[in-house]
N, C-alpha and C. Protein backbone atom coordinates (compact mmCIF):
# COMPACT_ATOMS: atom_id res chain seq x y z
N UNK A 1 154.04 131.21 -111.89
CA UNK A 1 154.42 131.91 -110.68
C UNK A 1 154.00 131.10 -109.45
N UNK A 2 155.15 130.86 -108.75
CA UNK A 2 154.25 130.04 -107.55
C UNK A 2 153.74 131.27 -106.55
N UNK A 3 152.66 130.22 -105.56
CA UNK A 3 151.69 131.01 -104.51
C UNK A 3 152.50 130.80 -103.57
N UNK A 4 152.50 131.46 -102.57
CA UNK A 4 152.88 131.95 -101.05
C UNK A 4 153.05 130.43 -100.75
N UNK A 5 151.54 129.59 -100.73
CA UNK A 5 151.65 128.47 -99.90
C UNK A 5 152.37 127.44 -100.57
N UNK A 6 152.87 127.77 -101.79
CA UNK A 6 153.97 126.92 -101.97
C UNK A 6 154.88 126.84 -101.83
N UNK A 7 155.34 128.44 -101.10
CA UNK A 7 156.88 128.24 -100.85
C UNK A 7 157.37 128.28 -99.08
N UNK A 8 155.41 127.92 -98.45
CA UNK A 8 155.42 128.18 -96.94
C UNK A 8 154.99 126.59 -96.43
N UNK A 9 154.63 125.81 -97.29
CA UNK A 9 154.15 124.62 -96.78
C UNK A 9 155.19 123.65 -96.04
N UNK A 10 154.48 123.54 -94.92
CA UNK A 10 155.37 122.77 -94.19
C UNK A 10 156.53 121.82 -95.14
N UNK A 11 157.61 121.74 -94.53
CA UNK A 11 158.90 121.22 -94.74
C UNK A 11 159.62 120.32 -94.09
N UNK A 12 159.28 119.33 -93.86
CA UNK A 12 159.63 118.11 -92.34
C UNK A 12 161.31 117.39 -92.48
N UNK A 13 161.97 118.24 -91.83
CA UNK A 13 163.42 117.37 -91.71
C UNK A 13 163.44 116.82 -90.68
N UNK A 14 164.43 115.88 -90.40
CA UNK A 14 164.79 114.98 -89.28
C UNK A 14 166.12 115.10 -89.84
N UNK A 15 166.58 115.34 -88.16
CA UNK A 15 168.05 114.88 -88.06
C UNK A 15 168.22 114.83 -86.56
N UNK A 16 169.60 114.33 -86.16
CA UNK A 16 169.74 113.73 -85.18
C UNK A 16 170.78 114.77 -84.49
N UNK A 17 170.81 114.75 -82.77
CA UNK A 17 172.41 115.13 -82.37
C UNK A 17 172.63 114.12 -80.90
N UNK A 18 173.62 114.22 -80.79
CA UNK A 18 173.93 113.59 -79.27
C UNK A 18 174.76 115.00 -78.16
N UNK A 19 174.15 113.81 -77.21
CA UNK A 19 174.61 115.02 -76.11
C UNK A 19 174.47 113.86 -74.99
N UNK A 20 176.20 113.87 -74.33
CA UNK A 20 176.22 113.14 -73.22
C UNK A 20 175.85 111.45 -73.58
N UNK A 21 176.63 111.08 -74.63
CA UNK A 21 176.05 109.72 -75.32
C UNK A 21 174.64 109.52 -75.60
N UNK A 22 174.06 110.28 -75.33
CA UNK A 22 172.11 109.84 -75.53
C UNK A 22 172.19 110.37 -77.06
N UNK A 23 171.84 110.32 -78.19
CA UNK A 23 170.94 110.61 -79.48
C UNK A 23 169.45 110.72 -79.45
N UNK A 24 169.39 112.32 -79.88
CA UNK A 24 168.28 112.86 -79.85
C UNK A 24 167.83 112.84 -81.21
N UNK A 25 166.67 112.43 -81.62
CA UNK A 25 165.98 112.39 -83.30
C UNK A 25 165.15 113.80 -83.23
N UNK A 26 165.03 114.30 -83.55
CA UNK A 26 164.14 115.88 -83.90
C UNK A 26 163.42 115.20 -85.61
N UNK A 27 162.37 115.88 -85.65
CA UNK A 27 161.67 116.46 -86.66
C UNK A 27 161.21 117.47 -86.68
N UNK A 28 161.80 118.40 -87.40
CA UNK A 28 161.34 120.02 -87.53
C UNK A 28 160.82 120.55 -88.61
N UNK A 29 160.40 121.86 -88.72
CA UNK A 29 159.35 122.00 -90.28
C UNK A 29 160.32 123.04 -90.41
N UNK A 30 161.44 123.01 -91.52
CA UNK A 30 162.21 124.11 -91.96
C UNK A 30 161.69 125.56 -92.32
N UNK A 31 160.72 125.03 -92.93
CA UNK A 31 159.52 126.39 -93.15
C UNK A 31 159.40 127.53 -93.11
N UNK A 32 159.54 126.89 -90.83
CA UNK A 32 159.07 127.75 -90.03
C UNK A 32 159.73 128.91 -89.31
N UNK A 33 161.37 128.19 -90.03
CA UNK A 33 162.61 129.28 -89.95
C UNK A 33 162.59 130.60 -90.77
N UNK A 34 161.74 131.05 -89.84
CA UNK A 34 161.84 132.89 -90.87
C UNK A 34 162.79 133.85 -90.14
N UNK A 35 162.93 135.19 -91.20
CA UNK A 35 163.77 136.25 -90.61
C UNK A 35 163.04 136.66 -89.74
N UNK A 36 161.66 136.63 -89.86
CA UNK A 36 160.71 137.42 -88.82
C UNK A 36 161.03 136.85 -87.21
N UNK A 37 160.86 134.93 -87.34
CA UNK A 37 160.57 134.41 -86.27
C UNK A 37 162.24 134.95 -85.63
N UNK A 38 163.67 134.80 -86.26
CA UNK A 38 164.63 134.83 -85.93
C UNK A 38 164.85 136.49 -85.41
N UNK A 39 164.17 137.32 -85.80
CA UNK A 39 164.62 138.68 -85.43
C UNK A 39 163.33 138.52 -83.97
N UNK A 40 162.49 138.05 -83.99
CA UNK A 40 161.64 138.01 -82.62
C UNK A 40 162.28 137.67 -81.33
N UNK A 41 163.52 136.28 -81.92
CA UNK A 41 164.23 136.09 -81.08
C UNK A 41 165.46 137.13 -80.07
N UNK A 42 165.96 137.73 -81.09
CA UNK A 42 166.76 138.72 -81.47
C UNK A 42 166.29 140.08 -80.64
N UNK A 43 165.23 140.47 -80.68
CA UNK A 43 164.55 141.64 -79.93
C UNK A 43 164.27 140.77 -78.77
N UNK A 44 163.87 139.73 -78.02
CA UNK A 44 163.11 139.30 -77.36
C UNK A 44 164.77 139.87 -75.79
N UNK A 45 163.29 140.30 -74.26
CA UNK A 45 164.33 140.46 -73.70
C UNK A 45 164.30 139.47 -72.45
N UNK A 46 163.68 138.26 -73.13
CA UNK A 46 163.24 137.04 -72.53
C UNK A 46 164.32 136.06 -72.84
N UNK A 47 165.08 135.54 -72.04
CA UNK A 47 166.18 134.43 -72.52
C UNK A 47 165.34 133.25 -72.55
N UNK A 48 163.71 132.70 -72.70
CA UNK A 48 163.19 131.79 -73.00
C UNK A 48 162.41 131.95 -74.41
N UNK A 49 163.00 133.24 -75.16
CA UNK A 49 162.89 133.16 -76.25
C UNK A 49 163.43 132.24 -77.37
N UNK A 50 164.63 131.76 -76.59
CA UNK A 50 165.32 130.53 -77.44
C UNK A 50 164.20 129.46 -77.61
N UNK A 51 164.04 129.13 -75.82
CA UNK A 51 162.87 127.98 -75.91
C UNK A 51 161.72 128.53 -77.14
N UNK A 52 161.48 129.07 -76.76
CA UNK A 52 160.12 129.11 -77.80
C UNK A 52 160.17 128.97 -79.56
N UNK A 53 161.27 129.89 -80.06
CA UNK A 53 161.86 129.70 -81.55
C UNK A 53 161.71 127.82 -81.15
N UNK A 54 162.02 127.26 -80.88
CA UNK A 54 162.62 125.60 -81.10
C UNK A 54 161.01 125.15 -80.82
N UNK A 55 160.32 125.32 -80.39
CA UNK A 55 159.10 124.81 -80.06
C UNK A 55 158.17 125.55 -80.78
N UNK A 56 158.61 126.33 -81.86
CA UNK A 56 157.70 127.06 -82.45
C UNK A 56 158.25 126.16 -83.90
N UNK A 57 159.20 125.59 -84.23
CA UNK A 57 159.64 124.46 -85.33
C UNK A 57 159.81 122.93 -85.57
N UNK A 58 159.36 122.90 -84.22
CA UNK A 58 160.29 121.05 -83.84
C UNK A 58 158.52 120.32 -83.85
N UNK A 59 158.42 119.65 -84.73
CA UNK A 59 157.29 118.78 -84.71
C UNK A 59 156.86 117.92 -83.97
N UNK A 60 158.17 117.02 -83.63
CA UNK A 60 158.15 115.64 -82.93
C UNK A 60 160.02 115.29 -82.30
N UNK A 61 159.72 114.79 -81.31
CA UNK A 61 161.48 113.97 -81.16
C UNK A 61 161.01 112.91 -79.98
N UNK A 62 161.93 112.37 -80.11
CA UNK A 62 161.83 111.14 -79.39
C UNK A 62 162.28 111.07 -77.82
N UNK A 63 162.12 112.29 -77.18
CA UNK A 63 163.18 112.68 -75.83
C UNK A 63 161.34 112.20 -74.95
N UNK A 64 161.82 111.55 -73.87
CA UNK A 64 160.42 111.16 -73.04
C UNK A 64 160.99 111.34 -71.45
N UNK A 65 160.07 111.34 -70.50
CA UNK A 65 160.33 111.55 -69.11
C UNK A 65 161.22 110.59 -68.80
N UNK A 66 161.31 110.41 -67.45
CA UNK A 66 162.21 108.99 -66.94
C UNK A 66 161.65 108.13 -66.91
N UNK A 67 160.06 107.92 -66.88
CA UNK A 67 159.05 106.83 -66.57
C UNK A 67 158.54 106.50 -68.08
N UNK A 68 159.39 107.39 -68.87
CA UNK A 68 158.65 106.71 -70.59
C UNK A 68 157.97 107.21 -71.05
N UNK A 69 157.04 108.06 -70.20
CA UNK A 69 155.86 109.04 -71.14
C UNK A 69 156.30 110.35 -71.75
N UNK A 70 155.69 110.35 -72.59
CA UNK A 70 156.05 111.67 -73.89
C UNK A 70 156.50 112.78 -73.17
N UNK A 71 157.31 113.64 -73.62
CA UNK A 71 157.81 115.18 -72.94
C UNK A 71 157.63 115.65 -74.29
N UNK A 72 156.51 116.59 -75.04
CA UNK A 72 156.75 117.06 -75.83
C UNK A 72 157.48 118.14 -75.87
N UNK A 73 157.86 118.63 -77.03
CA UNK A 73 158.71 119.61 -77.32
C UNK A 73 158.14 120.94 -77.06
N UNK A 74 157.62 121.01 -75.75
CA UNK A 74 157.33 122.43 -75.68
C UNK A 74 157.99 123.75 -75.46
N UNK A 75 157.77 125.35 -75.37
CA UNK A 75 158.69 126.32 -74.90
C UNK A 75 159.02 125.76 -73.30
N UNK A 76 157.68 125.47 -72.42
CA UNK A 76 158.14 124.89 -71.47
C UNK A 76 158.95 123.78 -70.93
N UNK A 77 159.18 122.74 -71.46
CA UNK A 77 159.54 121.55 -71.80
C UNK A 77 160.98 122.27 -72.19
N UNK A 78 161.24 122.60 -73.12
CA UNK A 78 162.32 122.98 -73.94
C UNK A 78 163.28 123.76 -72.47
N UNK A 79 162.86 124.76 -72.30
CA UNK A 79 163.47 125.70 -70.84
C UNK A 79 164.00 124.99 -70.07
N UNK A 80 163.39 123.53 -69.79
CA UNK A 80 163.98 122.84 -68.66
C UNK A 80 165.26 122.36 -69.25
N UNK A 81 165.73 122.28 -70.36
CA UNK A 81 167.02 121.54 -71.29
C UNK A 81 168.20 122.44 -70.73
N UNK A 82 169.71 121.93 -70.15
CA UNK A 82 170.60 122.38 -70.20
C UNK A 82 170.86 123.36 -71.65
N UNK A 83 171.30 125.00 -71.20
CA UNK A 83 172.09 125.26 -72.92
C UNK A 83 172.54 125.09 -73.29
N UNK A 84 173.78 123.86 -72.82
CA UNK A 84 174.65 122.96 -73.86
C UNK A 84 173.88 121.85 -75.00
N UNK A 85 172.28 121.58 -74.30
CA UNK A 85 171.86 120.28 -75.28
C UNK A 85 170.53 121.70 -76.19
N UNK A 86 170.07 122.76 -75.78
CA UNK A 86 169.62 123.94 -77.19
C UNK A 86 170.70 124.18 -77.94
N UNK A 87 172.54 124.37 -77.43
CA UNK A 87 172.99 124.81 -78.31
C UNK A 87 173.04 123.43 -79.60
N UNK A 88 173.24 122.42 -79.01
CA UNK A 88 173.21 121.28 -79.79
C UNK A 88 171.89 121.01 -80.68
N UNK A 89 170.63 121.37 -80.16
CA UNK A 89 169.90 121.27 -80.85
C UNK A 89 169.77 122.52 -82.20
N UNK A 90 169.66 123.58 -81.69
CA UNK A 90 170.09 124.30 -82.45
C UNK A 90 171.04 124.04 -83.82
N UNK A 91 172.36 123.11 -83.60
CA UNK A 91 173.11 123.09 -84.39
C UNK A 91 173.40 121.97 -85.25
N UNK A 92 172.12 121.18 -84.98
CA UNK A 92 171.58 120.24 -85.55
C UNK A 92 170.66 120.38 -86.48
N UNK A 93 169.98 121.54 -86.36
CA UNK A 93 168.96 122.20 -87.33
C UNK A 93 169.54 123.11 -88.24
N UNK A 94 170.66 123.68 -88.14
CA UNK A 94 171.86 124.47 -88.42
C UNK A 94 171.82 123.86 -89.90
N UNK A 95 172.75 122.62 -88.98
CA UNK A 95 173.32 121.58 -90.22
C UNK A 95 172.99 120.82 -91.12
N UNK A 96 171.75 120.98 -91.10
CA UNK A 96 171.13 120.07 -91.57
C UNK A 96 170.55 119.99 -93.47
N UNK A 97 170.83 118.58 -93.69
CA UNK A 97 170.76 118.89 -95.22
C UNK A 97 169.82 119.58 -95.95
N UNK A 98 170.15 120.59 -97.28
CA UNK A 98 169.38 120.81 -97.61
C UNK A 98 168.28 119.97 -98.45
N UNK A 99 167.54 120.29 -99.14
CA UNK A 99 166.15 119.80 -99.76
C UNK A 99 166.80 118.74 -101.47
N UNK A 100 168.48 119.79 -101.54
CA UNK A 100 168.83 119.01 -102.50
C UNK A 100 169.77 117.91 -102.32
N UNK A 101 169.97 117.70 -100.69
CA UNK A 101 170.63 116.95 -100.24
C UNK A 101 169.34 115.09 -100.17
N UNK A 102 168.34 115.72 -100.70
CA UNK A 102 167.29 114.63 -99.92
C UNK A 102 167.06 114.31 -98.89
N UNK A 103 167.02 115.05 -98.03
CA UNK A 103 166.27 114.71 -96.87
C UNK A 103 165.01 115.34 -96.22
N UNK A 104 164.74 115.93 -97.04
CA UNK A 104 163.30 117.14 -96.76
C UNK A 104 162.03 116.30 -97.20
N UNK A 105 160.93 116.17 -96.28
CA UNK A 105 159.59 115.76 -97.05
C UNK A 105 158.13 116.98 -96.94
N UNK A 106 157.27 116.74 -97.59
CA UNK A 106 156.74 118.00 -97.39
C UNK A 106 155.19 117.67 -96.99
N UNK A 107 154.68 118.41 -96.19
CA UNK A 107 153.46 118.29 -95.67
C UNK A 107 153.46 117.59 -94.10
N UNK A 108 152.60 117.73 -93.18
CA UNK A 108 152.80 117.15 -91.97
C UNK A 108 152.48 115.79 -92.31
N UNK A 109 153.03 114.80 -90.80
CA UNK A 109 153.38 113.27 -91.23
C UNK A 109 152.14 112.95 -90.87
N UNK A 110 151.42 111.83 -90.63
CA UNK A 110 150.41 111.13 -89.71
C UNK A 110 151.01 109.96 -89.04
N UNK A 111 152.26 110.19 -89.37
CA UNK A 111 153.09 109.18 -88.58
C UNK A 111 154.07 109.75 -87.28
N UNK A 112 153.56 109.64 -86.10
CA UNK A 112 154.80 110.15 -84.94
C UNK A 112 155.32 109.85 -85.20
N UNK A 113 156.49 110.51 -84.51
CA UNK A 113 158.39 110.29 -84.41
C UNK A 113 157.92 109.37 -83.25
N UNK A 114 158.68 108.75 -83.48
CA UNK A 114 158.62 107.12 -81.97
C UNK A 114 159.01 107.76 -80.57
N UNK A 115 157.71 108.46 -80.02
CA UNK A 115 158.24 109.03 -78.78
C UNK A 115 158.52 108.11 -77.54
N UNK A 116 157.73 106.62 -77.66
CA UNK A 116 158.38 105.93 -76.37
C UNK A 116 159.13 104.98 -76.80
N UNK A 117 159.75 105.25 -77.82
CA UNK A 117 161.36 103.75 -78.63
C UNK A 117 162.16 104.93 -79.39
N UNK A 118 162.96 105.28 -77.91
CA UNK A 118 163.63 106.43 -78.37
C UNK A 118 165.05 105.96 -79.24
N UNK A 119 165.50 105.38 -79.04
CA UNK A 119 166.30 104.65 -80.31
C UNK A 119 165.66 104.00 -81.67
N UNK A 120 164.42 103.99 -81.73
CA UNK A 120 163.83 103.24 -83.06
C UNK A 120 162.52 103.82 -83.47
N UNK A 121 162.66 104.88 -83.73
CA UNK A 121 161.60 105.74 -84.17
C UNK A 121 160.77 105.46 -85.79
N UNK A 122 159.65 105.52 -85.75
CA UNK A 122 159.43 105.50 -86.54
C UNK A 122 158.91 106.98 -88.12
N UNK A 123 159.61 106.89 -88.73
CA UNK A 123 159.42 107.76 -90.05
C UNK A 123 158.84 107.29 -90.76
N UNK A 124 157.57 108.62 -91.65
CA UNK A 124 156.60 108.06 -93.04
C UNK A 124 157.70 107.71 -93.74
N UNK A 125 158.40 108.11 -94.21
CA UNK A 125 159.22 107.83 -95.47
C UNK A 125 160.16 106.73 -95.58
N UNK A 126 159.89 105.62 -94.18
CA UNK A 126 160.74 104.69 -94.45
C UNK A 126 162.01 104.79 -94.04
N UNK A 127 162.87 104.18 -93.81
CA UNK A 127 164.55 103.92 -93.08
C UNK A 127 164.89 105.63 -93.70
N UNK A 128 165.58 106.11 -92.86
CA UNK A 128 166.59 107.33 -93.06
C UNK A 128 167.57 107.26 -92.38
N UNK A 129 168.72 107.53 -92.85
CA UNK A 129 170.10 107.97 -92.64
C UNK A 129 170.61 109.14 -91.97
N UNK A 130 171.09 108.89 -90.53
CA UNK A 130 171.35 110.08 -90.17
C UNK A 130 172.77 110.14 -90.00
N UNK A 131 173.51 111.46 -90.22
CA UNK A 131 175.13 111.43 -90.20
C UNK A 131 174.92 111.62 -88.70
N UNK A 132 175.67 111.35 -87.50
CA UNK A 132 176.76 111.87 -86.52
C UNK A 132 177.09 112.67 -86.00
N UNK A 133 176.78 113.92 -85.24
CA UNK A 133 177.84 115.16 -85.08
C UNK A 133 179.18 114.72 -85.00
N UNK A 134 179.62 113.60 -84.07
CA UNK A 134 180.76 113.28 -83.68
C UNK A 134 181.70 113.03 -84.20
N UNK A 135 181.18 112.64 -85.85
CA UNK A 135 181.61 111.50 -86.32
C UNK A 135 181.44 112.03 -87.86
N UNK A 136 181.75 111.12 -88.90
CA UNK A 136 181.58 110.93 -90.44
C UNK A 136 180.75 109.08 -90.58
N UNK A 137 180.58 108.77 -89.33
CA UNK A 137 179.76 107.49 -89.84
C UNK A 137 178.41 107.74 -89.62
N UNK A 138 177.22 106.90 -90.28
CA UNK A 138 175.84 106.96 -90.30
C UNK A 138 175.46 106.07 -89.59
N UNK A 139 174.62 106.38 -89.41
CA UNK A 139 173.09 105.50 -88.77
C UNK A 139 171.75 105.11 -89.34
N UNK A 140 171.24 104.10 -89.93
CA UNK A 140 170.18 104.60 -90.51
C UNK A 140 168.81 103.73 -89.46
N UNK A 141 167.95 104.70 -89.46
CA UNK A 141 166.74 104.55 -88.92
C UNK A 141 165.58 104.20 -89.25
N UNK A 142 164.65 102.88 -88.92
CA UNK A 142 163.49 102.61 -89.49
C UNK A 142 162.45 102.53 -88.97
């Protein structure tokens, strides 16, 4: 029989979306997608409830100020994002492969997502492949 924490332990995907030619890398903990957190959203009569669901899952991404320094993924941080680039993010996490697709790793990284080489991030697991929204061609990342 498995335990709770085996079927709650962090879950680290990466995937990518674009918006406005820029490509955004996310790492999120699938995990952390519950009915609970999603119905919080759902009752919430805060429209920065979106922000917060995404900053309550997103580990790391590679999005930085204009001067280069880190913007983490906070609810605050997040609020300032046009809702065309949440709905995108959103639907990037949507889409994203499942665990039998291979792209899921489990446990948190000790490796950042490359927050100031926002095109060349670095991942524990070595080069990954990201599909496109736009598109059917890949990218792979090391």
């Amino acid at each position: 029989m498995p335990a709770l924490e085996s079927l709650t332990r962090p879950k680290l995907v990466t995937v990518a979306f674009s918006h406005d030619g820029e490509v955004v890398t996310i790492r999120y903990d699938r995990n952390k997608l519950t009915t609970g957190l999603l119905a919080s959203v759902q009752e919430a009569e805060d429209a920065r409830a979106l922000a917060e669901m995404y900053a309550t899952v997103i580990e790391a991404w590679d999005v930085t100020e204009n001067d280069g320094s880190p913007f983490p993924p906070t609810a605050d941080n997040l609020a300032r994002l046009p809702l065309e680039v949440l709905r995108a993010l959103g639907l990037a996490i949507r889409d994203s492969p499942t665990s039998e697709e291979g792209k899921d790793s489990f446990g948190p990284s000790s490796t950042p997502l490359g927050i100031s080489e926002a095109r060349s991030p670095t991942f524990p697991n070595g080069p990954v492949t990201l599909r496109s929204p736009e598109s059917s061609t890949s990218q792979s990342l090391s």
